[in-house]
C-alpha atoms as a PDB file:
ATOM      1  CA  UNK A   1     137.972 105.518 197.626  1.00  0.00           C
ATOM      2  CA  UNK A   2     134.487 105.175 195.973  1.00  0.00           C
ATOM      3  CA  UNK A   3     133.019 102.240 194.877  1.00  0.00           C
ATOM      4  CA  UNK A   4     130.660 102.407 192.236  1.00  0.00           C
ATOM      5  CA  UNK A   5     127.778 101.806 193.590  1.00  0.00           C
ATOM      6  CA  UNK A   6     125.542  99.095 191.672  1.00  0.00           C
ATOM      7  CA  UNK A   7     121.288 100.160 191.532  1.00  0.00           C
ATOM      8  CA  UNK A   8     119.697  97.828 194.180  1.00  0.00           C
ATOM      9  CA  UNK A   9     116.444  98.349 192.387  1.00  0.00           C
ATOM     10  CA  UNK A  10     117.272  97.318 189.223  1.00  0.00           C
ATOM     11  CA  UNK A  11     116.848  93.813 189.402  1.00  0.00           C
ATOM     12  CA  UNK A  12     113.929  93.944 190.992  1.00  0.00           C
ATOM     13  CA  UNK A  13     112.033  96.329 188.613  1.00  0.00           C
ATOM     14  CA  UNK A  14     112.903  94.071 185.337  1.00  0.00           C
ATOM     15  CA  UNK A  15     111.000  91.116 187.444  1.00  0.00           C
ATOM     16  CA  UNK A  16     108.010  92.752 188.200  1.00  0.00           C
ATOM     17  CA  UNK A  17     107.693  93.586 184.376  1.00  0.00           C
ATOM     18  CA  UNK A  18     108.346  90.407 183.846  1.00  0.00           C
ATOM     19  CA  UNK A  19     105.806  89.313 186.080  1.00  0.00           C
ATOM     20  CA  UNK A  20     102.963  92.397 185.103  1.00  0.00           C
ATOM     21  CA  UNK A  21     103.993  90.772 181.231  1.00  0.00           C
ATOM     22  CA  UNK A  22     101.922  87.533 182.738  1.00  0.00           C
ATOM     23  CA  UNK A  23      99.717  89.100 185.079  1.00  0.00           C
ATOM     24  CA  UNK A  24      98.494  91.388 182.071  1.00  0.00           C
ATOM     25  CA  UNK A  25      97.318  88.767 180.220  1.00  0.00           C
ATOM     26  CA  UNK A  26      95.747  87.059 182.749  1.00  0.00           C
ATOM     27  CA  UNK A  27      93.655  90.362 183.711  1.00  0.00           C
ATOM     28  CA  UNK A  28      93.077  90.845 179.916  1.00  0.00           C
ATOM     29  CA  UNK A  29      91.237  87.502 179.175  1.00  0.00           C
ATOM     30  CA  UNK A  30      89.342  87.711 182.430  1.00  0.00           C
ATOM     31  CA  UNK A  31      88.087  91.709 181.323  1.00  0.00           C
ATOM     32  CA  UNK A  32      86.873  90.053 177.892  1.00  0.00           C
ATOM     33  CA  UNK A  33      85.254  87.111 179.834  1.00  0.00           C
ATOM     34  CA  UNK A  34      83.628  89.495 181.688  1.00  0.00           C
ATOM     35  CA  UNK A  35      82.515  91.394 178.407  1.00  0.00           C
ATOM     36  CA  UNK A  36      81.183  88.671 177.027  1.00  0.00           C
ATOM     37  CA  UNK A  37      79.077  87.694 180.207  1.00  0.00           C
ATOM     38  CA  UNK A  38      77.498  91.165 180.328  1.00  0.00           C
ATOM     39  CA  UNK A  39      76.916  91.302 176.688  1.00  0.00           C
ATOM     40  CA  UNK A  40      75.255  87.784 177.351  1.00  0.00           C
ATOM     41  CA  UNK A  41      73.439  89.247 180.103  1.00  0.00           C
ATOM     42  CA  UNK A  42      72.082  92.372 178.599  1.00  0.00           C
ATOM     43  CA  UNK A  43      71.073  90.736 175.525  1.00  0.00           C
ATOM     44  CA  UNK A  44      70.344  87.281 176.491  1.00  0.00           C
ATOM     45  CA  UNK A  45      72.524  85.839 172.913  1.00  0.00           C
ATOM     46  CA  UNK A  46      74.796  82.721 174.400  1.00  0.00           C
ATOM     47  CA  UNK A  47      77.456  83.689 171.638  1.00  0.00           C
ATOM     48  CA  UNK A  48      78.477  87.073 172.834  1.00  0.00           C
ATOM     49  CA  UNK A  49      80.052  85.337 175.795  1.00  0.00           C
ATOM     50  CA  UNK A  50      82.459  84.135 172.743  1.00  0.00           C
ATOM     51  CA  UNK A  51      83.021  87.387 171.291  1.00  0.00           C
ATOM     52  CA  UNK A  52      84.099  88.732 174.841  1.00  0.00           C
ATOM     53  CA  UNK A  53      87.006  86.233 175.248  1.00  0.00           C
ATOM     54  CA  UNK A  54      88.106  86.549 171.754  1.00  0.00           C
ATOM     55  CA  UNK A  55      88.596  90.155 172.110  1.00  0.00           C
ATOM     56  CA  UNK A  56      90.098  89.445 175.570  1.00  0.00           C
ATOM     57  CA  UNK A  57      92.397  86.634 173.830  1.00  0.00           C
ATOM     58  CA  UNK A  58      93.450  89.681 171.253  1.00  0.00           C
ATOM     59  CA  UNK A  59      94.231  92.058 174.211  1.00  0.00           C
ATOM     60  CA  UNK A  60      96.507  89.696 175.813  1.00  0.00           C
ATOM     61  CA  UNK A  61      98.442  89.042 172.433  1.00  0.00           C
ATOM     62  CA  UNK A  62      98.781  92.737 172.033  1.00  0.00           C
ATOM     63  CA  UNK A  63     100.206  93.074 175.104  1.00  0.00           C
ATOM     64  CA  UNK A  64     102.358  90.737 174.194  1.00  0.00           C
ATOM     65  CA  UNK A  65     103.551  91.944 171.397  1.00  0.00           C
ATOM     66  CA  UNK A  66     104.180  95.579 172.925  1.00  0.00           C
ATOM     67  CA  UNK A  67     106.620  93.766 175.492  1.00  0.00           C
ATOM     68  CA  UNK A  68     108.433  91.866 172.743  1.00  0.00           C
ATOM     69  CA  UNK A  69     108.626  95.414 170.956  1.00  0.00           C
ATOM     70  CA  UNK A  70     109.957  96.571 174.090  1.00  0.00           C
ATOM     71  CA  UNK A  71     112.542  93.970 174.265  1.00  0.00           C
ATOM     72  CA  UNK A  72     113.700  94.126 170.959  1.00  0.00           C
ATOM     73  CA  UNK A  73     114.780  97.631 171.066  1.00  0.00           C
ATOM     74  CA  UNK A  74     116.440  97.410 173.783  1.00  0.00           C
ATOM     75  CA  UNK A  75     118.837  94.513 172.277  1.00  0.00           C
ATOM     76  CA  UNK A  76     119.056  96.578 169.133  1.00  0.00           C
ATOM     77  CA  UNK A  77     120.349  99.372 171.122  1.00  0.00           C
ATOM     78  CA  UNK A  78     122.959  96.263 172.972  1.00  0.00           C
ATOM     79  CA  UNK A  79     123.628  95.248 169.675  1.00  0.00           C
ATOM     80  CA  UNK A  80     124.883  98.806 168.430  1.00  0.00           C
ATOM     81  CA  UNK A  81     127.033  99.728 171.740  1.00  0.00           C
ATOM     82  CA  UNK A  82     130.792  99.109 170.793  1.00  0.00           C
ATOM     83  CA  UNK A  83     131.205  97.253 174.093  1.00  0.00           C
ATOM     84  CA  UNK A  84     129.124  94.192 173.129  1.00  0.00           C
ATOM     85  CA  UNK A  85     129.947  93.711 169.178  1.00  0.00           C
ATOM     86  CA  UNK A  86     132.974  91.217 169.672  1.00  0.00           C
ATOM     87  CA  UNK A  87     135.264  93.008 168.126  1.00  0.00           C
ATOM     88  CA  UNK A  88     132.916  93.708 164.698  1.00  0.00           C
ATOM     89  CA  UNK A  89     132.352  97.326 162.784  1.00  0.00           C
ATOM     90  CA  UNK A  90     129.617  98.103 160.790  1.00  0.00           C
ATOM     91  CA  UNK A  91     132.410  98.299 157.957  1.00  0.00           C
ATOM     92  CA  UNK A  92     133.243  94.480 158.859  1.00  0.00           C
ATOM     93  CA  UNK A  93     129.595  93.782 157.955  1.00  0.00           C
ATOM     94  CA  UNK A  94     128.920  95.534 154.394  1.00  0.00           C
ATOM     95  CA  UNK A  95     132.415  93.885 153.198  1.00  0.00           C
ATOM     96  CA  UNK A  96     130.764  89.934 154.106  1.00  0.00           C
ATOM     97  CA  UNK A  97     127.752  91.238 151.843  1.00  0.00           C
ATOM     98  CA  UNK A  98     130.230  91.932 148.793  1.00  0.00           C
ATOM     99  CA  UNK A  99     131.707  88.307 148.490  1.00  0.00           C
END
């Protein structure tokens, strides 16, 4: 008699890309902060500390948007596994579009 045995892992690797979603973009703004201080450093112009957290600002959005990317595939591949369509067929679909 064997159970099936559930991953203990599992769970616990989702959260931590949960939380590396978060701590990414806290690392990301603080790199571009640091950009701009060394550019503002080096060069002595009071705006390039600016430029630094814009660019860290844009890294943290991207990352963003790779883990919504991310995401979204994997519900697209939910939404196309038979178990989890309620029922519905890709032929129940086309014939609401002909009405």
């Amino acid at each position: 008699m064997e159970e099936e045995r559930k991953p203990r892992l599992k769970p616990i690797i989702e959260g931590a890309e949960t939380l590396s979603l978060g701590i990414s973009m806290v690392v990301a703004v603080l790199i571009g902060v640091a950009i701009g201080l060394g550019l503002k450093k080096i060069t002595g112009i009071g705006w390039l500390l600016w430029i630094g957290v814009v660019i860290g600002i844009l890294a943290a959005l991207l990352n963003v948007y790779k883990a919504y990317s991310k995401q979204y595939k994997e519900f697209e591949k939910l939404a196309k596994d038979p178990r989890y369509n309620m029922g519905k067929t890709d032929k129940d679909d086309n014939d609401d579009d002909e009405d």
